[in-house]
C-alpha atoms as a PDB file:
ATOM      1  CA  UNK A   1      -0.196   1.456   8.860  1.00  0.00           C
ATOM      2  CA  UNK A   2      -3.094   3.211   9.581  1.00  0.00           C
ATOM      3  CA  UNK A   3      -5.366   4.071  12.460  1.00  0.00           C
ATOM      4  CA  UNK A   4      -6.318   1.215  13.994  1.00  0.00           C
ATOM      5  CA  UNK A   5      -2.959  -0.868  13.087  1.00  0.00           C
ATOM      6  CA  UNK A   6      -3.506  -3.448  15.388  1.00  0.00           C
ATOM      7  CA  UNK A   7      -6.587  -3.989  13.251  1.00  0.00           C
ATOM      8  CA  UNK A   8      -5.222  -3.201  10.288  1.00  0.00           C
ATOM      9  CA  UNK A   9      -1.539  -5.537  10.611  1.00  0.00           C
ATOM     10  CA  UNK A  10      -3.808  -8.745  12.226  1.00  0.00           C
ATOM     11  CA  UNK A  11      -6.050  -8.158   9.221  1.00  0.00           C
ATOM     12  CA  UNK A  12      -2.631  -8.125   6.920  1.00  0.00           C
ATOM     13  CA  UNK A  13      -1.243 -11.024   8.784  1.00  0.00           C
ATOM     14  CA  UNK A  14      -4.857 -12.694   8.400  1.00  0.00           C
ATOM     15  CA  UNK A  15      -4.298 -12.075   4.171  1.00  0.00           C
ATOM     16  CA  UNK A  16      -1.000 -13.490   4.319  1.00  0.00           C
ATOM     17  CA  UNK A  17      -1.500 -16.462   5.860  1.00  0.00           C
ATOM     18  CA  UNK A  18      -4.248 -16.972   3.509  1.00  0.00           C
ATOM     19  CA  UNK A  19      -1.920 -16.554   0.942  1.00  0.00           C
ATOM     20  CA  UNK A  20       0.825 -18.548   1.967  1.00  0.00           C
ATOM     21  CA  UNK A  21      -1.176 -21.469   3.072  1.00  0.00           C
ATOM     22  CA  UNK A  22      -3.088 -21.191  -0.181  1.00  0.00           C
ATOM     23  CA  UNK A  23      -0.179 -22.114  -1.801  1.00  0.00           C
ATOM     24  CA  UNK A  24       0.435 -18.893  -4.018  1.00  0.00           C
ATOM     25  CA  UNK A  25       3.724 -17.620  -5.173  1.00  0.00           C
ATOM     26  CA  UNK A  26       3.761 -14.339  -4.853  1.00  0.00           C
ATOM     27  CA  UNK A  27       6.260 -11.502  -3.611  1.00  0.00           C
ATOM     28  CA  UNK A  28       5.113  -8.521  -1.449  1.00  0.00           C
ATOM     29  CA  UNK A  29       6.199  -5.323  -3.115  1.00  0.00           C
ATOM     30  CA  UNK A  30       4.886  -1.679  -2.738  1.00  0.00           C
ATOM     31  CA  UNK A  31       4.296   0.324   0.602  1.00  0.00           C
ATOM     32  CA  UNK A  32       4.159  -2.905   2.990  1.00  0.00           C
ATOM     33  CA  UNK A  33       7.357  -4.108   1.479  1.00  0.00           C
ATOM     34  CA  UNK A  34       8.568  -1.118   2.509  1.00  0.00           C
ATOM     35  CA  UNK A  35       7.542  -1.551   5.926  1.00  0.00           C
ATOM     36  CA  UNK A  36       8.734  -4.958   6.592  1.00  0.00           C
ATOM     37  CA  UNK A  37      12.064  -3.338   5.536  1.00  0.00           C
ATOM     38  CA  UNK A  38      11.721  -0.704   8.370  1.00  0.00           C
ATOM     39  CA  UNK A  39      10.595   2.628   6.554  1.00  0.00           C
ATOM     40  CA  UNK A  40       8.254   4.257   8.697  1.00  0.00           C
ATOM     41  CA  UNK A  41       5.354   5.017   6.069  1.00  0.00           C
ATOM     42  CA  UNK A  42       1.202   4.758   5.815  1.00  0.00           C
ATOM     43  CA  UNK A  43      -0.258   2.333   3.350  1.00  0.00           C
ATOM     44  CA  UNK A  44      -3.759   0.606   3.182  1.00  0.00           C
ATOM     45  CA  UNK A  45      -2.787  -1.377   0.493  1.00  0.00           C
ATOM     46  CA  UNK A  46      -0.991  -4.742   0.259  1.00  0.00           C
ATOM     47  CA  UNK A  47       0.808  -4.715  -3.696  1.00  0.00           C
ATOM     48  CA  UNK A  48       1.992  -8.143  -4.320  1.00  0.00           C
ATOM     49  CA  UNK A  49       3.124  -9.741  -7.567  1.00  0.00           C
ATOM     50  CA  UNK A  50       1.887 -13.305  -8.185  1.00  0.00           C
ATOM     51  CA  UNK A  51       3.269 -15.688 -10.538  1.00  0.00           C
ATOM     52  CA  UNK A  52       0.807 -15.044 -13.960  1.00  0.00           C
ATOM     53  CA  UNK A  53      -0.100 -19.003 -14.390  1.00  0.00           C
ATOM     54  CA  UNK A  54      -3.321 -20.449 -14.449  1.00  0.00           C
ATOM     55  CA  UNK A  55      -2.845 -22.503 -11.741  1.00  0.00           C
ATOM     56  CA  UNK A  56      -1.145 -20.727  -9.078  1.00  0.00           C
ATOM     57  CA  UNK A  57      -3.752 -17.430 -10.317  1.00  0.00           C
ATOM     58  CA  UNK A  58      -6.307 -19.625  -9.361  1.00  0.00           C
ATOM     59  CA  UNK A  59      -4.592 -20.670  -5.842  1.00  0.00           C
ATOM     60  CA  UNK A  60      -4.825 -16.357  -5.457  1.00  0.00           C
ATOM     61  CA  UNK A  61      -8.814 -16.543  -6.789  1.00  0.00           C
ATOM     62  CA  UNK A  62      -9.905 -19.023  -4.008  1.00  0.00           C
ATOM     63  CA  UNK A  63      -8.068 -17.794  -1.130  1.00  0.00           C
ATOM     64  CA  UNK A  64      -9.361 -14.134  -1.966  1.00  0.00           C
ATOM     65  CA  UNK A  65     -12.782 -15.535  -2.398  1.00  0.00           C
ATOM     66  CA  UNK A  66     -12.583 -17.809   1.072  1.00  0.00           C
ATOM     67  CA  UNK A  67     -11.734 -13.993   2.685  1.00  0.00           C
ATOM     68  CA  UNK A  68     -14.204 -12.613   0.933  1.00  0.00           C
ATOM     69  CA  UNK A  69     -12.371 -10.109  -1.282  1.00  0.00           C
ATOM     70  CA  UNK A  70     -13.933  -8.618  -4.410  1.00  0.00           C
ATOM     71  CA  UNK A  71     -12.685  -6.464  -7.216  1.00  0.00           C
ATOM     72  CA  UNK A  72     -13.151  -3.128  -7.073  1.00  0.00           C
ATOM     73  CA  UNK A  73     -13.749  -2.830 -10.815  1.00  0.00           C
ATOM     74  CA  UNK A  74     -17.195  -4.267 -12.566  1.00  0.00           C
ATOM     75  CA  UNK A  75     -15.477  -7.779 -13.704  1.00  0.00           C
ATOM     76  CA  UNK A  76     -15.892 -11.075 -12.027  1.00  0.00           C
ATOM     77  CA  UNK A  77     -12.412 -12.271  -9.686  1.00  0.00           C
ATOM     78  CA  UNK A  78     -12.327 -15.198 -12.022  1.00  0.00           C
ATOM     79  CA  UNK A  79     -11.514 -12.811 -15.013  1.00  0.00           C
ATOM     80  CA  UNK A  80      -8.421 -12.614 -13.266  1.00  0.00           C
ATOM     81  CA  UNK A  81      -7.697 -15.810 -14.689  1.00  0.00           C
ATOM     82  CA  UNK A  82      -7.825 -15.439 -18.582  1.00  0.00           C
ATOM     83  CA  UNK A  83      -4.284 -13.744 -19.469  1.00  0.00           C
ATOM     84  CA  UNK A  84      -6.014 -12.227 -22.710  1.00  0.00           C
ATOM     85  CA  UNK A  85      -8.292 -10.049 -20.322  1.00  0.00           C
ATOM     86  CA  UNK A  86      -5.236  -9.311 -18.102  1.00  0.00           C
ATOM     87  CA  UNK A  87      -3.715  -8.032 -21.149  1.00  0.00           C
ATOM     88  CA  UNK A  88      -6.854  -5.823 -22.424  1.00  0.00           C
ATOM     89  CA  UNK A  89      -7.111  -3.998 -18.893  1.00  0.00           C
ATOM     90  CA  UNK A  90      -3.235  -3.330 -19.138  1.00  0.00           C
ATOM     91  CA  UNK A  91      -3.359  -1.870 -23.086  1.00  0.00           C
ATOM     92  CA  UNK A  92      -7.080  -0.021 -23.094  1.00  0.00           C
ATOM     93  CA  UNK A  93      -7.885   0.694 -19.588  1.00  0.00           C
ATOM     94  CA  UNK A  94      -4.040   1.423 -19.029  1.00  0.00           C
ATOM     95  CA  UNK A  95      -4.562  -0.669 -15.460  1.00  0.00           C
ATOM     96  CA  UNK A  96      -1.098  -1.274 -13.949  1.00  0.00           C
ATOM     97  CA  UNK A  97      -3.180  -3.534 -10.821  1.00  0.00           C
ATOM     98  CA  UNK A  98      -6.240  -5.749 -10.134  1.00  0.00           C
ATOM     99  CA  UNK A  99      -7.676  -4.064  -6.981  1.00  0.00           C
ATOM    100  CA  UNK A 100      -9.522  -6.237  -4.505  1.00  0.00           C
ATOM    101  CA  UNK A 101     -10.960  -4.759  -2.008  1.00  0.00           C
ATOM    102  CA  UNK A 102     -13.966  -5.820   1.450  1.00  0.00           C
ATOM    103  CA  UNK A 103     -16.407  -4.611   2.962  1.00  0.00           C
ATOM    104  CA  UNK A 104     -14.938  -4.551   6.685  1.00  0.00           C
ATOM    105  CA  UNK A 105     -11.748  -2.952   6.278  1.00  0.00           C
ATOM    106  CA  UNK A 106      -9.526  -0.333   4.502  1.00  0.00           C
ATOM    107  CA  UNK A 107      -7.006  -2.834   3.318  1.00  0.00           C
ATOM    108  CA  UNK A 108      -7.085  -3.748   0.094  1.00  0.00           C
ATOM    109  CA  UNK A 109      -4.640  -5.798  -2.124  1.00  0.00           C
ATOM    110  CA  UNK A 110      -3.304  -4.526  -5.735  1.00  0.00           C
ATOM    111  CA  UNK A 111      -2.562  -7.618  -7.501  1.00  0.00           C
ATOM    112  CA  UNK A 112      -0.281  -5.863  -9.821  1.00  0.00           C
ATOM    113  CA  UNK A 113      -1.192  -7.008 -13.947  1.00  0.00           C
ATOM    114  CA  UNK A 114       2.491  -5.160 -15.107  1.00  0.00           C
ATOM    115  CA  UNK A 115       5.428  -4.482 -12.692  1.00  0.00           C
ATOM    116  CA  UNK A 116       9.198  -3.057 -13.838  1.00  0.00           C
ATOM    117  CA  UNK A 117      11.022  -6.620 -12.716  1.00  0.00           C
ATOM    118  CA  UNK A 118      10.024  -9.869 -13.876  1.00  0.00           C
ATOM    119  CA  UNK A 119       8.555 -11.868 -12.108  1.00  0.00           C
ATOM    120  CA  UNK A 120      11.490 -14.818 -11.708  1.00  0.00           C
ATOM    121  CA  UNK A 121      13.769 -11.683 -10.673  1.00  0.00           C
ATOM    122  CA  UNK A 122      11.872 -10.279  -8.471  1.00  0.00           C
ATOM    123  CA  UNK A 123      11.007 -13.773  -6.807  1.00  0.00           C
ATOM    124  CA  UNK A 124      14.558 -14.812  -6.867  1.00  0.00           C
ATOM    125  CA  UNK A 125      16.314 -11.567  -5.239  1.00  0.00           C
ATOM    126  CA  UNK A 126      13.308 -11.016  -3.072  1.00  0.00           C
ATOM    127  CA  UNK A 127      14.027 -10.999   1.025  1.00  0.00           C
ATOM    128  CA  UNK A 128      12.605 -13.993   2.764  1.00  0.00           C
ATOM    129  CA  UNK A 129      11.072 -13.073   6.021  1.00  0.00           C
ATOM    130  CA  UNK A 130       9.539 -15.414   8.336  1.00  0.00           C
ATOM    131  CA  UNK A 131       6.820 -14.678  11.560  1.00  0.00           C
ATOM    132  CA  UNK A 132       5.994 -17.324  13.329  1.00  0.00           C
ATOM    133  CA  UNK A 133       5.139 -20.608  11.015  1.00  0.00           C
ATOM    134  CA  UNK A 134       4.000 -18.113   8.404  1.00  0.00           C
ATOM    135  CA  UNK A 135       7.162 -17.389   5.823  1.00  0.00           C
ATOM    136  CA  UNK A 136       6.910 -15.162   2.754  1.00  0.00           C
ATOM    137  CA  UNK A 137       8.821 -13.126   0.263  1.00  0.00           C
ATOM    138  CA  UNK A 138       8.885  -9.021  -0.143  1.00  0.00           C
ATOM    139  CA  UNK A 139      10.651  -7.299  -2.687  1.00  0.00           C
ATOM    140  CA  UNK A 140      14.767  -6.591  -2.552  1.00  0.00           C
ATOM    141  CA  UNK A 141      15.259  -3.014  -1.734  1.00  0.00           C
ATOM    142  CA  UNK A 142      16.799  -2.132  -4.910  1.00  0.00           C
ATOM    143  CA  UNK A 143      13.849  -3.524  -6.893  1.00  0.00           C
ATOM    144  CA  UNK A 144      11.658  -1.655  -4.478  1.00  0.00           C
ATOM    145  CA  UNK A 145      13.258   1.565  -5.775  1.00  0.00           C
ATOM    146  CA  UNK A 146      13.449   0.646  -9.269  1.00  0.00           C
ATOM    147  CA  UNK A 147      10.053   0.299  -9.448  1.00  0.00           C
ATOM    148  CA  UNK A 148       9.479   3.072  -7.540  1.00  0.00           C
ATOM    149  CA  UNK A 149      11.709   5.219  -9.788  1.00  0.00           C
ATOM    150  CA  UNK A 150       9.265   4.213 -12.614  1.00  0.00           C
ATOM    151  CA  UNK A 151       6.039   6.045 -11.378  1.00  0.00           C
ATOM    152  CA  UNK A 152       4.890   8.613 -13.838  1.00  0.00           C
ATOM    153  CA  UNK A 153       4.541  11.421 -12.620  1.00  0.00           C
ATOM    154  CA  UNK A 154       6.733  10.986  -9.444  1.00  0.00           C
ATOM    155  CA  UNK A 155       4.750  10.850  -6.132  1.00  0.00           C
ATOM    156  CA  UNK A 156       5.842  12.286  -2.836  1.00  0.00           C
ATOM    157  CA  UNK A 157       5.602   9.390  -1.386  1.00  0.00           C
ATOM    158  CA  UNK A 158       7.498   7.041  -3.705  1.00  0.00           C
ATOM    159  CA  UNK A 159      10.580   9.594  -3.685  1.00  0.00           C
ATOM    160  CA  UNK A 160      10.277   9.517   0.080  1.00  0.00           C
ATOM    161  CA  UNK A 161      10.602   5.711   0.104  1.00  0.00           C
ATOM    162  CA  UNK A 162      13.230   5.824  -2.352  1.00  0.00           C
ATOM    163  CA  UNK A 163      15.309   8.325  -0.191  1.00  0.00           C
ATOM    164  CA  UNK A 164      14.297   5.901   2.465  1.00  0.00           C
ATOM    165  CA  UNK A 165      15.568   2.816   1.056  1.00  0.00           C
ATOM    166  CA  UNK A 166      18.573   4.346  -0.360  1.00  0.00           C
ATOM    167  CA  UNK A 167      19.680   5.370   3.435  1.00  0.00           C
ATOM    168  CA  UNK A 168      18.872   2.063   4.423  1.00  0.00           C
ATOM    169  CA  UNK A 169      20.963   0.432   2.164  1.00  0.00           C
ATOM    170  CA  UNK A 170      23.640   2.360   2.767  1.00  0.00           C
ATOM    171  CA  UNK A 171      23.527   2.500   6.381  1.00  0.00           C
ATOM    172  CA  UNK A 172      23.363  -1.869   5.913  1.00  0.00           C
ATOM    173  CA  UNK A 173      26.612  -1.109   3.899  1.00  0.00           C
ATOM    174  CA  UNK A 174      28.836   0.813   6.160  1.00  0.00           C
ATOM    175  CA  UNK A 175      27.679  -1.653   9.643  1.00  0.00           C
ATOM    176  CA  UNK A 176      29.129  -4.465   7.061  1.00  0.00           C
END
């Protein structure tokens, strides 16, 4: 990931699990997802998806709070919670994530507020992978580049991991 991986992937595993044994539903998408799919790629940044109800956003507010995450913008983590605030920092601040963020490392999770899939899709097709007791869900390949293909204006980095995930699929095709 970065510098320091071994720092940075316990402190992602350490997130995770915080996650997962929190109870949330959420999918890993973004750079990481990328990752766990084998693209060899930096990120500081974990992007998941979460299911947008009350109670499972609030399952995401205390296990962020118990690792002592806080957003990187001026609002309180619990505004998080109130879908017509989620909705006012997607159509007047034109925010696509919620960015939480610490103060003793460079990973930092975008809890994204609009994503190109829904939400049951994205769950649904999403690749179960499981280390140790921890198991957890990261984004299909194909929804990895369609959401990929919808950053305005293109990034280097997203076309790389499209070009990336496009050989990968293909190269999972022809061993089949």
């Amino acid at each position: 990931m970065t510098d320091g991986g071994d720092t940075q992937m316990g402190e992602l595993g350490r997130i995770l699990t915080a996650l997962v044994e929190a109870g949330v539903d959420f999918v890993v998408c973004g750079g990481i997802a990328c990752v766990m799919h084998g693209i060899s790629r930096v990120t500081n940044d974990l992007d998941i998806c979460v299911r947008m109800d009350e109670q499972n956003l609030g399952r995401l507010v205390e296990a962020v709070q118990r690792f002592g995450l806080q957003p990187r913008i001026p609002e309180p983590i619990e505004a998080l919670l109130d879908p017509q605030k989620r909705r006012e920092w997607v159509e007047k601040k034109n925010a696509k994530v919620f960015t939480l963020v610490s103060l003793n490392t460079v990973l930092q999770i975008d809890v994204m507020l609009e994503y190109p899939v829904a939400y049951t899709e994205l769950a649904r097709e999403a690749t179960v992978l499981r280390a140790g007791d921890l198991t957890f869900r990261i984004s299909s390949k194909e929804h990895l580049i369609a959401a990929k293909q919808q950053v305005q204006p293109p990034r280097k980095t997203d076309l790389r991991d499209i070009e990336d995930l496009r050989e990968l699929i293909e190269r999972e095709r022809s061993s089949s």
